[in-house]
Protein backbone atom coordinates (compact mmCIF):
# COMPACT_ATOMS: atom_id res chain seq x y z
CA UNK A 1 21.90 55.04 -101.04
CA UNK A 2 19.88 58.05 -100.84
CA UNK A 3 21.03 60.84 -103.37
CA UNK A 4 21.86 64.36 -102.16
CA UNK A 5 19.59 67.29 -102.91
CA UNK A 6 21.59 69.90 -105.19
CA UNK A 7 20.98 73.36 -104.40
CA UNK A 8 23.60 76.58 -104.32
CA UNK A 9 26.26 76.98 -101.46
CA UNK A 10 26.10 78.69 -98.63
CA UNK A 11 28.75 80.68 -96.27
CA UNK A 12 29.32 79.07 -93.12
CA UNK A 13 30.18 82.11 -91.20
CA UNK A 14 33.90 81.63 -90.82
CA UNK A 15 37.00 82.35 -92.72
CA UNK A 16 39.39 79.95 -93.71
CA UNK A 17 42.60 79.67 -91.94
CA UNK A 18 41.45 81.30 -88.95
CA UNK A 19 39.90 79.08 -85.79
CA UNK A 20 36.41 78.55 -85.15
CA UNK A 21 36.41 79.13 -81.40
CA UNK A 22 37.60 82.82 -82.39
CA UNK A 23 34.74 83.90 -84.34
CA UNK A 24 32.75 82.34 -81.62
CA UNK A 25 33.81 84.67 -78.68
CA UNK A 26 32.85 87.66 -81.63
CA UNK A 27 29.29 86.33 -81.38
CA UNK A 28 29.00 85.63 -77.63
CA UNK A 29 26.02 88.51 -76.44
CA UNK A 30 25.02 89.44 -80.28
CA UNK A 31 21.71 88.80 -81.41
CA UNK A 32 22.00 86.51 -84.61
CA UNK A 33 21.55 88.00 -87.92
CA UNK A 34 22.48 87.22 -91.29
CA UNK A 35 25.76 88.54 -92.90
CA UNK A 36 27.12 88.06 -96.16
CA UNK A 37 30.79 87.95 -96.26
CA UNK A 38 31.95 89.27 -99.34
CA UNK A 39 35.72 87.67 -100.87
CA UNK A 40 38.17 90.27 -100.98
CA UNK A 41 41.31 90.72 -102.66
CA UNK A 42 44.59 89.85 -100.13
CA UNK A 43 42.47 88.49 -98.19
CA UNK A 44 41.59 85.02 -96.59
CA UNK A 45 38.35 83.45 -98.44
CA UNK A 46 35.24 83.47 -96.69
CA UNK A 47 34.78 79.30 -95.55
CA UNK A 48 31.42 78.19 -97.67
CA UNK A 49 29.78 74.72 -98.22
CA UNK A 50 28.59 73.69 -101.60
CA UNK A 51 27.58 70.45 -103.60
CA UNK A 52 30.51 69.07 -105.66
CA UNK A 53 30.44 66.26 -108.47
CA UNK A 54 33.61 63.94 -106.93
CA UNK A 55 33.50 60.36 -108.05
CA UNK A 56 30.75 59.91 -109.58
CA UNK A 57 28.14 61.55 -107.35
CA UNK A 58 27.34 64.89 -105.59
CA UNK A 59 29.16 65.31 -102.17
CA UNK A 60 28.93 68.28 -100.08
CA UNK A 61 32.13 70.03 -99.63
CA UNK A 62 33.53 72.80 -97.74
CA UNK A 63 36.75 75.22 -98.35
CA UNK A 64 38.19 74.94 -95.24
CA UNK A 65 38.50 71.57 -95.98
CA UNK A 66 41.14 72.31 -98.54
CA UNK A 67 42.88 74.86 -96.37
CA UNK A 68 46.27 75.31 -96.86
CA UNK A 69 46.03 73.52 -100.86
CA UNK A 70 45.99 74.81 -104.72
CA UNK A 71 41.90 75.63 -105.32
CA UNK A 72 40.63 76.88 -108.24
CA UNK A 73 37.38 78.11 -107.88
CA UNK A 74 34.57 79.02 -111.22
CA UNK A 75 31.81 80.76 -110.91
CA UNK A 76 29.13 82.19 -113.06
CA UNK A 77 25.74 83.67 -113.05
CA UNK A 78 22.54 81.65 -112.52
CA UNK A 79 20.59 80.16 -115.70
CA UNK A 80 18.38 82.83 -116.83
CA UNK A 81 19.43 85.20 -115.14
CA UNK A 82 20.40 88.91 -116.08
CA UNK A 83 23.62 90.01 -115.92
């Protein structure tokens, strides 16, 4: 079995709840460019991928994937890094 290489999540563009095809007619004729979509409060979470420890080994997961159930979600700074 080859083992998953860990490294932070990243947004996948959409929001959870919401369909995909939507926030694909919003790109239709745009150039691409990178956004950031920042969590706000009363508001549906950004959708994001991110390694998870499940069972015993690291497993990609994604937030839409739990869409519509209880998550908690930590997080914290980096190592070594200043806050």
């Amino acid at each position: 079995m080859e083992e998953m290489k860990i490294a932070c999540g990243k947004p996948t563009g959409a929001v959870v709840g919401e369909p995909e095809e939507d926030a694909r007619k919003e790109d239709e004729g745009k150039t691409k460019e990178a956004v950031m979509t920042i969590a706000k409060i009363g508001a549906k979470a950004p959708d994001f991928q991110a390694p998870a420890f499940y069972e015993g080994k690291f497993q990609q997961i994604k937030l839409s994937d739990y869409a519509g159930k209880w998550v908690v979600l930590c997080f914290y700074p980096g190592d070594f890094t200043f806050v």
